[in-house]
C-alpha atoms as a PDB file:
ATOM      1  CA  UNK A   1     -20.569  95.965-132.632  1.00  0.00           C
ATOM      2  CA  UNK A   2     -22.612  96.847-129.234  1.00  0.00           C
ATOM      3  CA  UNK A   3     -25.194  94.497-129.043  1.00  0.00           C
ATOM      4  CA  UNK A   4     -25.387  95.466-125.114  1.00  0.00           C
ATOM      5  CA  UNK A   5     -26.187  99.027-125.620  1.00  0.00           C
ATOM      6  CA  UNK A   6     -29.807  97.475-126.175  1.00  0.00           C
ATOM      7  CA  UNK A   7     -30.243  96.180-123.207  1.00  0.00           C
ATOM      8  CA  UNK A   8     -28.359  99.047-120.813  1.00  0.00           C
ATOM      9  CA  UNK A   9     -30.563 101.107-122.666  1.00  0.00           C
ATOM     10  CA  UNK A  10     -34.013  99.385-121.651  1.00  0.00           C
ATOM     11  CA  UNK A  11     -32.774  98.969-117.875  1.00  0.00           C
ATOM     12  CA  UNK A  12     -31.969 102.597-117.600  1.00  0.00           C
ATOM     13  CA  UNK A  13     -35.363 103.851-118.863  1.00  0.00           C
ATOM     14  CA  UNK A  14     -37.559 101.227-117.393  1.00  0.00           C
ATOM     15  CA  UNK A  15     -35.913 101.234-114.043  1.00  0.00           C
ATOM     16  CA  UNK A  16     -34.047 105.139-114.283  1.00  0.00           C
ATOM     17  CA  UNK A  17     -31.001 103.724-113.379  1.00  0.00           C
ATOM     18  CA  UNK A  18     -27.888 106.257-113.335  1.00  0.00           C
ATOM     19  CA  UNK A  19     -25.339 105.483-115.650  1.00  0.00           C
ATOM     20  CA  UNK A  20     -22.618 104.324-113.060  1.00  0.00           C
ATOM     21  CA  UNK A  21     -25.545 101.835-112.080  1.00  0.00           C
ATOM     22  CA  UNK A  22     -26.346 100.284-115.264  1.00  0.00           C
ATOM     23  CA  UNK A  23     -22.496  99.679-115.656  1.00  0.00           C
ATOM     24  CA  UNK A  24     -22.611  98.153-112.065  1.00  0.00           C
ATOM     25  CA  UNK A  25     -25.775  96.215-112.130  1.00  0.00           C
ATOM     26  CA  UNK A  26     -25.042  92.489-110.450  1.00  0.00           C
ATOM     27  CA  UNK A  27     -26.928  89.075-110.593  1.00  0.00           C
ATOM     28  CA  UNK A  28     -27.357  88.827-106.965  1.00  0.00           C
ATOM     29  CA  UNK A  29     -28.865  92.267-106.738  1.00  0.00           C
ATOM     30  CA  UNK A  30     -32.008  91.499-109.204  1.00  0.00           C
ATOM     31  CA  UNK A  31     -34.981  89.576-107.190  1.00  0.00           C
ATOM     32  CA  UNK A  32     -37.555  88.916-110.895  1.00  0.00           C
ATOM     33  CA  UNK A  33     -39.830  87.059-108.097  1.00  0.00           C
ATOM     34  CA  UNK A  34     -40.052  90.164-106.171  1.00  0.00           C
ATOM     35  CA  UNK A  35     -40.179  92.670-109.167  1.00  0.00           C
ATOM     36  CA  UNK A  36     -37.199  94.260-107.710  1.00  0.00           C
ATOM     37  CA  UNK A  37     -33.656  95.388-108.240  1.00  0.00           C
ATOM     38  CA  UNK A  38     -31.536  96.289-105.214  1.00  0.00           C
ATOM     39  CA  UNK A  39     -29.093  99.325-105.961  1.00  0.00           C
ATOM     40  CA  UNK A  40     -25.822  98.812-103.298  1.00  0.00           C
ATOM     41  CA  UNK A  41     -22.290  99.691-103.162  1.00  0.00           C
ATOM     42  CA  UNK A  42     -20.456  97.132-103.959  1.00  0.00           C
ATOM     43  CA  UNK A  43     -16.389  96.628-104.794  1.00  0.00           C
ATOM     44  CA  UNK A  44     -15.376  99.652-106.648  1.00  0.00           C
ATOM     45  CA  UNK A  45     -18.950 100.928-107.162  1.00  0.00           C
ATOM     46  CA  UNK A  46     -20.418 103.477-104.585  1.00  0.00           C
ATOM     47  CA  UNK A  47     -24.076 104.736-104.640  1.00  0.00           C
ATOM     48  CA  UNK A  48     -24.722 108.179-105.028  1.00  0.00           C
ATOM     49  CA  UNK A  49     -25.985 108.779-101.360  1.00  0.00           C
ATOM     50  CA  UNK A  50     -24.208 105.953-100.041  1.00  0.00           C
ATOM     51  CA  UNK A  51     -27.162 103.449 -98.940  1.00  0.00           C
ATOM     52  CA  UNK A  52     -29.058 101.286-101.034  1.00  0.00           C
ATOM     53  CA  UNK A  53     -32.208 102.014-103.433  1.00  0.00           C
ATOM     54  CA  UNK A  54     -34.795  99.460-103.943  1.00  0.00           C
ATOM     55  CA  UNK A  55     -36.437  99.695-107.681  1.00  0.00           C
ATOM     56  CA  UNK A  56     -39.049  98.060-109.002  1.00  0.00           C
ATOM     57  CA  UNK A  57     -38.902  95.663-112.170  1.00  0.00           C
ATOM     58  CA  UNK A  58     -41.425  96.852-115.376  1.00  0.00           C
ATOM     59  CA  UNK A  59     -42.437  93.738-117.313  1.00  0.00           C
ATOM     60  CA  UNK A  60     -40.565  95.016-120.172  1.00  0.00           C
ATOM     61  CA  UNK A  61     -37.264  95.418-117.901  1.00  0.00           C
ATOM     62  CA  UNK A  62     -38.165  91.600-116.411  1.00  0.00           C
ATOM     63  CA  UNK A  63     -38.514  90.666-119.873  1.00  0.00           C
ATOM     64  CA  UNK A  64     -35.037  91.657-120.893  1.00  0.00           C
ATOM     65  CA  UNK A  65     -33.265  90.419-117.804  1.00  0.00           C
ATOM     66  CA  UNK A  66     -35.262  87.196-118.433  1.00  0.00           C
ATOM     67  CA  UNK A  67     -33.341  87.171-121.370  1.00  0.00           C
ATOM     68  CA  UNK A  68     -29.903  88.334-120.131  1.00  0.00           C
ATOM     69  CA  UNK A  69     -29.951  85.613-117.516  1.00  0.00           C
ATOM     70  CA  UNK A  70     -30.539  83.164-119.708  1.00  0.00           C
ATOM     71  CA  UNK A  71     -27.274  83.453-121.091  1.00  0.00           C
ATOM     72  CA  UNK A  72     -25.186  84.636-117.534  1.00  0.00           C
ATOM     73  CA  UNK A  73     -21.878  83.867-117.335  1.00  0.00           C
ATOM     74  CA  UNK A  74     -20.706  86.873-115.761  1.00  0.00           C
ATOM     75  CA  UNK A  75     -21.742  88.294-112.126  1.00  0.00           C
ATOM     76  CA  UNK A  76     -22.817  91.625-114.179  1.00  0.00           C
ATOM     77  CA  UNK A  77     -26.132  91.811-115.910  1.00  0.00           C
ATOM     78  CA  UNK A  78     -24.776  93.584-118.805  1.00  0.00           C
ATOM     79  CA  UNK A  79     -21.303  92.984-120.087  1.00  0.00           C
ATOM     80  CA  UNK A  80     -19.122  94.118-123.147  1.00  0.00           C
ATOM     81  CA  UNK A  81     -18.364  91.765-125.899  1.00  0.00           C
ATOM     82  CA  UNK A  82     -15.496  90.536-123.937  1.00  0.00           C
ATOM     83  CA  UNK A  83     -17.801  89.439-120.940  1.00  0.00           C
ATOM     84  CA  UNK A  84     -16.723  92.482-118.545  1.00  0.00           C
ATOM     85  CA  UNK A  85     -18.754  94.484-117.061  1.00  0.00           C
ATOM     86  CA  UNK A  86     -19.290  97.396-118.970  1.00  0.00           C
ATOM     87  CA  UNK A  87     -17.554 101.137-118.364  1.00  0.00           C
ATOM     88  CA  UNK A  88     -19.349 104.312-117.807  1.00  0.00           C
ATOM     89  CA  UNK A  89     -17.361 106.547-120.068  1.00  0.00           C
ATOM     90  CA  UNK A  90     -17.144 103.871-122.953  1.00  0.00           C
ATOM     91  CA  UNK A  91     -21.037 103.604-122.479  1.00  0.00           C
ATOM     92  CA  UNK A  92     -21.486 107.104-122.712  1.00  0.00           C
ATOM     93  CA  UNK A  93     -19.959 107.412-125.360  1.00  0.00           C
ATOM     94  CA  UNK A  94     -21.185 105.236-127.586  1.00  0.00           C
ATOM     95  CA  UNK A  95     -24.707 105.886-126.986  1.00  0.00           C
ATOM     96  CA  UNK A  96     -24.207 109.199-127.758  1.00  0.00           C
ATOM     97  CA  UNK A  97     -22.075 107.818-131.399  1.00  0.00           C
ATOM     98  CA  UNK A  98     -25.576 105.711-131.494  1.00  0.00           C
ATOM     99  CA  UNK A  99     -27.773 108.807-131.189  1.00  0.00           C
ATOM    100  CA  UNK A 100     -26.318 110.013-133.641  1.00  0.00           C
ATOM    101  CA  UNK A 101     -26.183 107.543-136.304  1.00  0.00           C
ATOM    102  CA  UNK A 102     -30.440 107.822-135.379  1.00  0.00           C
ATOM    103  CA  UNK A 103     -29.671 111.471-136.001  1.00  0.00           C
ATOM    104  CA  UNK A 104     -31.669 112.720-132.735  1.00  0.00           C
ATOM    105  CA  UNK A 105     -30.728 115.744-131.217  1.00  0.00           C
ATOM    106  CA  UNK A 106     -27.119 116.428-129.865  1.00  0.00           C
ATOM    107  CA  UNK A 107     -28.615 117.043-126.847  1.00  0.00           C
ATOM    108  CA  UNK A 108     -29.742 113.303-126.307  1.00  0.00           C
ATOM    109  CA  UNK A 109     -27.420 112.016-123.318  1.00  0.00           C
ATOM    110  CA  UNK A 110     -27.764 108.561-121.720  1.00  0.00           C
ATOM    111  CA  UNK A 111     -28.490 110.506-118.872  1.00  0.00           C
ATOM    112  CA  UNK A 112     -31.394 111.486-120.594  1.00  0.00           C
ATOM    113  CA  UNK A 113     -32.864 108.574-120.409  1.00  0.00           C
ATOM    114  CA  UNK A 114     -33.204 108.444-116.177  1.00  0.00           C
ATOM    115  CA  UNK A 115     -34.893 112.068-116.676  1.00  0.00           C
ATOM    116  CA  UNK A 116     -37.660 110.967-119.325  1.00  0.00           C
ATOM    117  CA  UNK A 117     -38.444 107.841-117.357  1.00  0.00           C
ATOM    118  CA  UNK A 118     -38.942 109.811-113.893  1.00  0.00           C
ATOM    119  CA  UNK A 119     -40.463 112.401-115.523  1.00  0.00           C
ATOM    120  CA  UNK A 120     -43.213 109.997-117.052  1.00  0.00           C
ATOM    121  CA  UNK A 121     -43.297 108.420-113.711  1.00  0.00           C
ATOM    122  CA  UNK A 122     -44.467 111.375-112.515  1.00  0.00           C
ATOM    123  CA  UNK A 123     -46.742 112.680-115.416  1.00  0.00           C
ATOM    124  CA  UNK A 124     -48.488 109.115-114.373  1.00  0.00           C
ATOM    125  CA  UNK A 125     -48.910 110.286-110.780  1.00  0.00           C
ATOM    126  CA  UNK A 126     -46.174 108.845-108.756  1.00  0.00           C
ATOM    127  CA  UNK A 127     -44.038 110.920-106.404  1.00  0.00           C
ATOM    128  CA  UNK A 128     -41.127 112.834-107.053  1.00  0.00           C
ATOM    129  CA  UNK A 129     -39.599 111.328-104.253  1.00  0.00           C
END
């Protein structure tokens, strides 16, 4: 069962998260009063360019980590069924097992998911940086 692949799904669209992000994602790095999430290195997690990336909270995203938190045990947003935070290959993998069980396209990759959300973003007029 993978009832957290919901969730790591939603945050990566809604926020387009990287994969080694989502896995990573900490309490202490979400501010819902703000309406944003705070993207750092941290222990054995290192940001792609190395400094940190501020990104804002969609009310569905606030809506599921409303619903994570209410539950928290662990320091990590989303966790496996064992309560540890969760591992980038496993994820990958088993979103793609998920995709297809949906039967979508082989080409459907988590990673998909951060493309479609920036490039909504975008068709909806914000900046590609």
């Amino acid at each position: 069962s993978t009832p957290y692949m919901a969730p790591v799904i939603i945050l990566t669209y809604g926020m387009a998260l990287r994969l080694g992000e989502a896995c990573a994602l900490q309490w202490d790095w979400v501010d819902l009063n703000a309406g944003l999430v705070r993207i750092q290195s941290s222990g054995g997690f290192k940001t792609k360019s190395g400094g940190v990336t501020l990104k804002p909270i969609t009310r569905v995203c606030a809506g599921a980590l409303s619903r994570l938190k209410d539950g928290a045990v662990s320091p990590y947003v989303v966790t496996n069924t064992k309560g540890s935070p969760l591992n980038a290959k496993h994820t990958s993998k088993t979103f793609k097992r998920l995709a297809r069980v949906c039967r979508l396209p082989e080409t459907v990759t988590f990673h998909g998911l951060r493309h479609g959300s920036l490039s909504l973003a975008v068709a909806n007029g914000a900046s590609i940086e």
